[in-house]
Protein backbone atom coordinates (compact mmCIF):
# COMPACT_ATOMS: atom_id res chain seq x y z
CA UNK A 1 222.56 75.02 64.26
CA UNK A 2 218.76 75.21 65.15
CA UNK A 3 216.81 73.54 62.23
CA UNK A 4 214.54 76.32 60.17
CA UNK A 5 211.07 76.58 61.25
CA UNK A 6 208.30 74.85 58.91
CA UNK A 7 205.91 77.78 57.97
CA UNK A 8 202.59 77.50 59.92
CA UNK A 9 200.87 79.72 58.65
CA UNK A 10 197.04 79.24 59.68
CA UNK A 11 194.37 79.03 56.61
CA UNK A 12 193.06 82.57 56.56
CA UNK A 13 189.55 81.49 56.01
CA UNK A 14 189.26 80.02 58.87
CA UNK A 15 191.34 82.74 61.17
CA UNK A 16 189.29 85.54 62.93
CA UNK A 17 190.78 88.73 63.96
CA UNK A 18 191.27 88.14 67.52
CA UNK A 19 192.63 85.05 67.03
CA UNK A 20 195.31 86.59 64.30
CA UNK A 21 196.27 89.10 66.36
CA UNK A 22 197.17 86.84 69.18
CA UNK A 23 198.97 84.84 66.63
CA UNK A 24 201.18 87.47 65.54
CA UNK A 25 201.53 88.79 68.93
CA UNK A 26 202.73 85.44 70.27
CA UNK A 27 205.05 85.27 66.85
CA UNK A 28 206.36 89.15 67.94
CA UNK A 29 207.12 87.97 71.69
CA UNK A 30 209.05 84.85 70.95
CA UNK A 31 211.26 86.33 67.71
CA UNK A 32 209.77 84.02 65.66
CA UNK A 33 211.44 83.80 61.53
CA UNK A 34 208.81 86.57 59.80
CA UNK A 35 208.14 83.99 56.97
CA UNK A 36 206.59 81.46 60.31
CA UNK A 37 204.07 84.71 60.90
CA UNK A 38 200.44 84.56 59.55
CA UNK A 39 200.58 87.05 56.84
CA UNK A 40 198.30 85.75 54.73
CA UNK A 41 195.45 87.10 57.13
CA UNK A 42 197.22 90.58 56.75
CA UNK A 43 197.32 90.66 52.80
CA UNK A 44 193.62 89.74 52.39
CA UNK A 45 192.81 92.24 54.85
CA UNK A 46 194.85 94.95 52.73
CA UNK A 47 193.57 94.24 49.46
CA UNK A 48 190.09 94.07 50.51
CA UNK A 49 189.84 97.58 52.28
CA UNK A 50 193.39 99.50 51.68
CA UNK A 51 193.25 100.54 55.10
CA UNK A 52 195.97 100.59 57.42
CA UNK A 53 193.46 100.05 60.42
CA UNK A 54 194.87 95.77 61.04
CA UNK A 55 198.45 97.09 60.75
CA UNK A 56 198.09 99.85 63.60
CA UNK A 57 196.18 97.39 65.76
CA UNK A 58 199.39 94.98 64.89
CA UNK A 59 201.48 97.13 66.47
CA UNK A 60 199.03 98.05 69.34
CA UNK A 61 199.70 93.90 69.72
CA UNK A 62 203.15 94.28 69.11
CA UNK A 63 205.32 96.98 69.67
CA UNK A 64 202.96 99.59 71.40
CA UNK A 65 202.25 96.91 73.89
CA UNK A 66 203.38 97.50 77.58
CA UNK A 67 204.96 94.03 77.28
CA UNK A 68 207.19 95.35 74.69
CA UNK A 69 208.26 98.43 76.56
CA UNK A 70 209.14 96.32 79.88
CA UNK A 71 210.79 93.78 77.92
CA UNK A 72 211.42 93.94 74.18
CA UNK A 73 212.55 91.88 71.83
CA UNK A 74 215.96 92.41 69.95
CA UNK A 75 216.62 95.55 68.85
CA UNK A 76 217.77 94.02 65.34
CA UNK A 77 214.37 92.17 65.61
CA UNK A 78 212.11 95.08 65.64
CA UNK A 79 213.63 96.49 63.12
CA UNK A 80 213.35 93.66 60.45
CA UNK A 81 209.90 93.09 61.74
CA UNK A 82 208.72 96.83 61.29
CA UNK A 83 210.28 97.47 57.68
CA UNK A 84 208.30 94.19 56.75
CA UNK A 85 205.41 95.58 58.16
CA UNK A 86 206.17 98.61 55.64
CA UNK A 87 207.09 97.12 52.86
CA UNK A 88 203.75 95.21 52.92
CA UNK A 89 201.86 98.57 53.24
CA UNK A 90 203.19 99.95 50.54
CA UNK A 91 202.75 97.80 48.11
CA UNK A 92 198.94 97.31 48.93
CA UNK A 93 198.83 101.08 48.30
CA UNK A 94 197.49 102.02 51.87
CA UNK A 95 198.04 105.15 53.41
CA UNK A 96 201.19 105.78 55.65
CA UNK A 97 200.71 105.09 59.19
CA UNK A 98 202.77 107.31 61.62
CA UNK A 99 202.85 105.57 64.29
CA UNK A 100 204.37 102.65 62.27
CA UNK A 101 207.28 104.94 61.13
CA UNK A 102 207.68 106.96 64.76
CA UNK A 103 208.14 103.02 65.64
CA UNK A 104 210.51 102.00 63.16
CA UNK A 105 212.33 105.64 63.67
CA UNK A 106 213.08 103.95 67.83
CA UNK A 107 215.01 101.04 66.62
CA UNK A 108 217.08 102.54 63.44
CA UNK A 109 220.02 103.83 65.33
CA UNK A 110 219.65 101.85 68.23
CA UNK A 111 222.80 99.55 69.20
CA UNK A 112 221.97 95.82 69.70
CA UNK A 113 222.68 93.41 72.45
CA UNK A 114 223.63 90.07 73.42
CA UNK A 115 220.75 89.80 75.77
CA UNK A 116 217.29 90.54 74.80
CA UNK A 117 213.93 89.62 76.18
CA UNK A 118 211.26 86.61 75.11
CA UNK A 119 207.67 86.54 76.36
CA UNK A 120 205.50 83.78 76.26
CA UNK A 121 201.96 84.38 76.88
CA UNK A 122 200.17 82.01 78.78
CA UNK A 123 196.19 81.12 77.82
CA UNK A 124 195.10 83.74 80.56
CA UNK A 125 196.93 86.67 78.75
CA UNK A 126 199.51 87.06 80.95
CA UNK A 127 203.59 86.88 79.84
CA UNK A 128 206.44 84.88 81.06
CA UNK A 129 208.98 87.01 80.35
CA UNK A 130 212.72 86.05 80.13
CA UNK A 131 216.08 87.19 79.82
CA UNK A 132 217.70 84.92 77.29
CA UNK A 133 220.99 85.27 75.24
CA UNK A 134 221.20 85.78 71.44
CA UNK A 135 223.80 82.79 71.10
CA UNK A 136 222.39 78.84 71.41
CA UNK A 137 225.85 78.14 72.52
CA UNK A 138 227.49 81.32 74.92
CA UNK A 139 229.60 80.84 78.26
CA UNK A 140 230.13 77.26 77.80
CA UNK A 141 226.57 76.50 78.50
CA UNK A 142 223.32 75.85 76.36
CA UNK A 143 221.32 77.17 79.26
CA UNK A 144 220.85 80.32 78.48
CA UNK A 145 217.85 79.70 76.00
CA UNK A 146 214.74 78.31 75.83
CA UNK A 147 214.71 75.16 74.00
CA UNK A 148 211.57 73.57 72.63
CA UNK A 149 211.40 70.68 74.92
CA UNK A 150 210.96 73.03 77.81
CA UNK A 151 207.89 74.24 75.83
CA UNK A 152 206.74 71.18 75.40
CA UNK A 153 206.73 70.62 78.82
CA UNK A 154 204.98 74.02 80.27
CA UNK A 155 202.33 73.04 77.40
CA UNK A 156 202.00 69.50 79.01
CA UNK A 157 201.85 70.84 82.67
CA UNK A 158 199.47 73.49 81.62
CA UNK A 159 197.48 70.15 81.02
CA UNK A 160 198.10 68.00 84.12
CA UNK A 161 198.07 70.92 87.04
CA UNK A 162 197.10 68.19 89.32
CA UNK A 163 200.32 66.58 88.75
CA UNK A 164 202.02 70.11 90.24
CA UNK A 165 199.30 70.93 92.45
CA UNK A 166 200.03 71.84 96.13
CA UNK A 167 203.45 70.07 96.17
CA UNK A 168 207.01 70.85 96.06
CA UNK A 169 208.13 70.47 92.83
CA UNK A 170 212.25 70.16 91.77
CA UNK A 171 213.43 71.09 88.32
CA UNK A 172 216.86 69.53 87.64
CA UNK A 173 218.94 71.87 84.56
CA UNK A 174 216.07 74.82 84.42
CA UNK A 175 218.09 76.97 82.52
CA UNK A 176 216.71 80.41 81.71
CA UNK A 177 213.05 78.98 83.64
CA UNK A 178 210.54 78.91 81.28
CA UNK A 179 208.73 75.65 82.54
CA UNK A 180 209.16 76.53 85.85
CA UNK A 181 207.58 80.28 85.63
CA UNK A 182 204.87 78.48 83.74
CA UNK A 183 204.34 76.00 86.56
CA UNK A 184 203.97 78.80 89.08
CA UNK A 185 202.03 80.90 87.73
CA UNK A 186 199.51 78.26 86.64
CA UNK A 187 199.72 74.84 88.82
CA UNK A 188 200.10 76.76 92.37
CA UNK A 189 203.01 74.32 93.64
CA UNK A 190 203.22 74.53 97.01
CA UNK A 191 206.79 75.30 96.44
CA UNK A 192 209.30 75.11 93.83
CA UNK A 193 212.79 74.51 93.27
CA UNK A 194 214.85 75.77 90.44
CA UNK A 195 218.14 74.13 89.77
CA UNK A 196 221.34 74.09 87.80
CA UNK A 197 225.01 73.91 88.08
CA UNK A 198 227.01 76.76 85.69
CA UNK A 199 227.09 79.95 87.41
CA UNK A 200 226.00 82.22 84.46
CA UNK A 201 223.37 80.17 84.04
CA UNK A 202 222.17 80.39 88.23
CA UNK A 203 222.49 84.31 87.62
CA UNK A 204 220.52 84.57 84.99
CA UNK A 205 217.95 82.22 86.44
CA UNK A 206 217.83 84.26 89.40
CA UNK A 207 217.25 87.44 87.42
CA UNK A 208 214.23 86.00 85.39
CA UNK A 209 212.94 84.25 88.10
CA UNK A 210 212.75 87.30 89.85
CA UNK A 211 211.13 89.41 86.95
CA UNK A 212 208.27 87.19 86.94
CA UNK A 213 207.70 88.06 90.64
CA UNK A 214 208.40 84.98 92.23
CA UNK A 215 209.63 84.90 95.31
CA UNK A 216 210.87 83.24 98.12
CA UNK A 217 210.02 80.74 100.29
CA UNK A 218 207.14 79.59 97.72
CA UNK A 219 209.88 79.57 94.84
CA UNK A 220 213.40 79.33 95.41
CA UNK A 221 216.78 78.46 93.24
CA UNK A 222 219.47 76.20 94.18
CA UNK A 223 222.58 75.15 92.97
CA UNK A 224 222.65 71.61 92.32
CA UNK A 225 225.17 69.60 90.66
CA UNK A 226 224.22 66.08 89.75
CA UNK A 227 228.11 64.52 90.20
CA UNK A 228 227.50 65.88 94.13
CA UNK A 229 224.15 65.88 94.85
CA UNK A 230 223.71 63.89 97.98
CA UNK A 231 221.04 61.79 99.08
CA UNK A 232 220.24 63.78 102.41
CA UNK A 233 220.60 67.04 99.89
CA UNK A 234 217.79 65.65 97.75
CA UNK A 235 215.85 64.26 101.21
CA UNK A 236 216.10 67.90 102.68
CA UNK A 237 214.63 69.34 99.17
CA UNK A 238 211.72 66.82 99.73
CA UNK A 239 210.73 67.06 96.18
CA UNK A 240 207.17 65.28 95.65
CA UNK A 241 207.62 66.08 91.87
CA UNK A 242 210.32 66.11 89.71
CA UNK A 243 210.88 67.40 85.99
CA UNK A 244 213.55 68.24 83.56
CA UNK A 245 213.61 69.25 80.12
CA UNK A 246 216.35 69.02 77.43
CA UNK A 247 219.12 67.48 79.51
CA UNK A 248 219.68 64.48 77.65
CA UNK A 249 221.90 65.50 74.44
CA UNK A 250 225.55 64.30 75.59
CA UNK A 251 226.44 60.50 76.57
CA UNK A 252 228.63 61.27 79.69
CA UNK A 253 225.76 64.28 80.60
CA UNK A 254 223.16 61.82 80.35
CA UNK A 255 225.17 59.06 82.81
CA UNK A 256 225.54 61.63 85.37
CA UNK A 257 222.02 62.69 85.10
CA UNK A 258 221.03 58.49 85.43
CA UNK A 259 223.03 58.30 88.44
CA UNK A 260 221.21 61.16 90.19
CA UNK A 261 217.91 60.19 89.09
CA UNK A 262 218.44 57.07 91.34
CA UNK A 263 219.47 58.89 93.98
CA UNK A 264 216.61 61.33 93.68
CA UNK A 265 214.25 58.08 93.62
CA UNK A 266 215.59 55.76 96.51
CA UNK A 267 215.31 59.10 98.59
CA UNK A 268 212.11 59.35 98.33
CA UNK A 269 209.11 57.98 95.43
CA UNK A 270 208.35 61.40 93.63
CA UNK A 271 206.91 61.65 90.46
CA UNK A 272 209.49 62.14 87.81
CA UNK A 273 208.79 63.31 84.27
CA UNK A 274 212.15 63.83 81.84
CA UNK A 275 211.26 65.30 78.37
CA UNK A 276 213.70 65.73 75.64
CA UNK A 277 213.86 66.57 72.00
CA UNK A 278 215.60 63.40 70.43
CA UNK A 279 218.24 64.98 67.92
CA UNK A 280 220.76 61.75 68.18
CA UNK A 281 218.56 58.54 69.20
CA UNK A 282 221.92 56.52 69.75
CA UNK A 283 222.07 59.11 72.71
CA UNK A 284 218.95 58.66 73.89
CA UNK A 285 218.58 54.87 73.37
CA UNK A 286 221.39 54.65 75.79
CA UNK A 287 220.00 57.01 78.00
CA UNK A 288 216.72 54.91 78.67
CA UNK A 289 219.13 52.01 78.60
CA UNK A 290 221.11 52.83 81.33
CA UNK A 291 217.66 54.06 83.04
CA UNK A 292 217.12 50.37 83.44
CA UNK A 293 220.31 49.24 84.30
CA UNK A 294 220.23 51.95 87.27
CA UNK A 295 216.80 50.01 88.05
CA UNK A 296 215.14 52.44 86.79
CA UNK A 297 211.39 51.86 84.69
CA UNK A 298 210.11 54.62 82.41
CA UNK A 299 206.76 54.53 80.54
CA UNK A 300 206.42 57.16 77.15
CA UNK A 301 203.46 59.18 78.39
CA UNK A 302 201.59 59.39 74.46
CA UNK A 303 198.95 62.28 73.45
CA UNK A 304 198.88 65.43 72.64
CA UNK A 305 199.20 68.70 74.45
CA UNK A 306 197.29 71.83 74.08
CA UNK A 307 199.04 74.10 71.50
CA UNK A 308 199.91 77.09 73.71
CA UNK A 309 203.36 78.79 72.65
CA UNK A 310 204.76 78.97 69.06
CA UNK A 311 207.71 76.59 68.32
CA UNK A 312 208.78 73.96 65.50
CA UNK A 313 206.32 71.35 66.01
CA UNK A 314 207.92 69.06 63.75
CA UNK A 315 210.87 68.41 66.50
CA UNK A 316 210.90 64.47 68.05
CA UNK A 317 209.75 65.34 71.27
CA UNK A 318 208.94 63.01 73.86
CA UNK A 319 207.88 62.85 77.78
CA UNK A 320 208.79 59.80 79.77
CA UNK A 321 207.58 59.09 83.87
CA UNK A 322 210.57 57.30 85.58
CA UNK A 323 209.24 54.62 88.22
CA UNK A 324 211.27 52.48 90.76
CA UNK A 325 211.91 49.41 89.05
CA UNK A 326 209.39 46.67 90.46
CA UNK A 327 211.03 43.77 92.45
């Protein structure tokens, strides 16, 4: 089970419109809980002026956006999120908005799916937008939705472009691609490799990669699995970079993943950056234990990133570099 989401509600008082709305939108886009959304902002702004003007530039935001009609959210989503968005309304007296019903009136009858769409927006305005399942756990596979390390890590490349800058970058276990998209459509890689093993997970890779209109020879996606992976395979990718995110939550995962990660390093000296959400540190101990048995250094790379996408902040996240161990 995912652990609830702490509410982060900003302090009103200090929130402008704009920046509201883009909080809410970015809420919207990701199917954030509706108690995580800043409705504070919204009830001040009702009982000051009992106008439904904020709530019908909401939904411009939300779901009269184009994003929204190229890739919406849940269908089951909408729905909770737009009867909220009337219940609060009405009980600050405003006058009905049509729009807000004609909205609401889309998503009543309409039959819900097991895939649905996420956007992130980046700090330029524009959206990754993904294909993800409704399930954490679906196929055999917990690829097939974004977890918040891979956040973590499209924040912290947002950071350090140079670090993806005009090389070829591999990401080992990419899942549905968030990170990756990110990278591309901010760092300019010269190219980059997507990678994972389970064939649902390749397909749907392939699909999102694809929506964000990335395309190949810049970006490509490979399957790669780390029990096979030779030597020459990782020479011929000729990775100068190398990330992954979230791989490291199961003891016998995390030994194949060591074993590849020397592989990956004696064929070449990239850069490699692993980040993972620590939910069992016994697990992750012996991860970075076995690192150094593998001769294998890693340094924690400490600081903080710029706050870019919405997700529990309060998760034990951290980013290690992996180095050659010095002789």
């Amino acid at each position: 089970m995912e652990p609830p989401e702490p509410d982060r509600t900003p302090d009103s008082a200090g929130t402008s419109k704009a920046d509201f709305l883009r909080d809410f939108q970015a809420c919207f886009f990701v199917m954030r809980r509706l108690a995580s959304f800043p409705w504070k902002f919204l009830e001040k702004d009702l009982e000051s002026c009992k106008s439904s003007d904020l709530i019908s530039d909401i939904l411009k935001h939300t779901c009269l956006h184009p994003v929204c009609r190229t890739f919406p959210p849940s269908v089951r989503f909408r729905r909770l999120f737009l009867s909220e968005l009337i219940r609060r309304q009405e009980a600050a007296g405003c006058e009905p908005l049509d729009e807000l019903y004609d909205a609401l009136a889309e998503v009543v009858g309409a039959e819900d799916a097991v895939e649905f769409y996420k956007s992130y927006f980046l700090p330029g305005g524009d959206a990754v937008s993904l294909l993800e399942n409704a399930s954490l756990i679906s196929e055999g596979t917990t690829g097939l939705v974004t977890w918040e390390a891979a956040l973590y890590l499209a924040e912290w490349a947002l950071d350090h472009q140079q670090v993806f800058a005009g090389r070829t970058v591999l990401e080992l276990g990419s899942g549905v691609g968030l990170a990756g998209v990110a990278i591309c459509r901010s760092c300019s890689p010269s190219r980059y490799v997507f990678s994972d093993c389970h064939p649902r997970v390749l397909q749907k890779l392939r699909t999102n990669v694809q929506l964000n209109g990335l395309t190949s020879p810049v970006v490509g996606v490979e399957e790669l699995d780390w029990t096979d992976a030779t030597e020459g395979e990782l020479t011929r990718i000729g990775a100068e970079t190398v990330i992954a995110s979230d791989v490291v939550y199961d003891p016998v995962v995390a030994d194949i993943l060591v074993a590849l990660l020397g592989r990956i390093l004696r064929s070449s000296s990239p850069d490699v950056f692993i980040c993972s959400t620590v939910r069992n540190q016994e697990t992750y101990s012996s991860f970075k234990q076995r690192l150094g048995k593998e001769g294998i250094e890693h340094q924690v790379l400490t600081g903080g990133v710029t706050d870019v996408f919405p997700y529990n902040r309060d998760s034990s996240i951290e980013l290690i570099k992996l180095y050659k161990q010095s002789k």
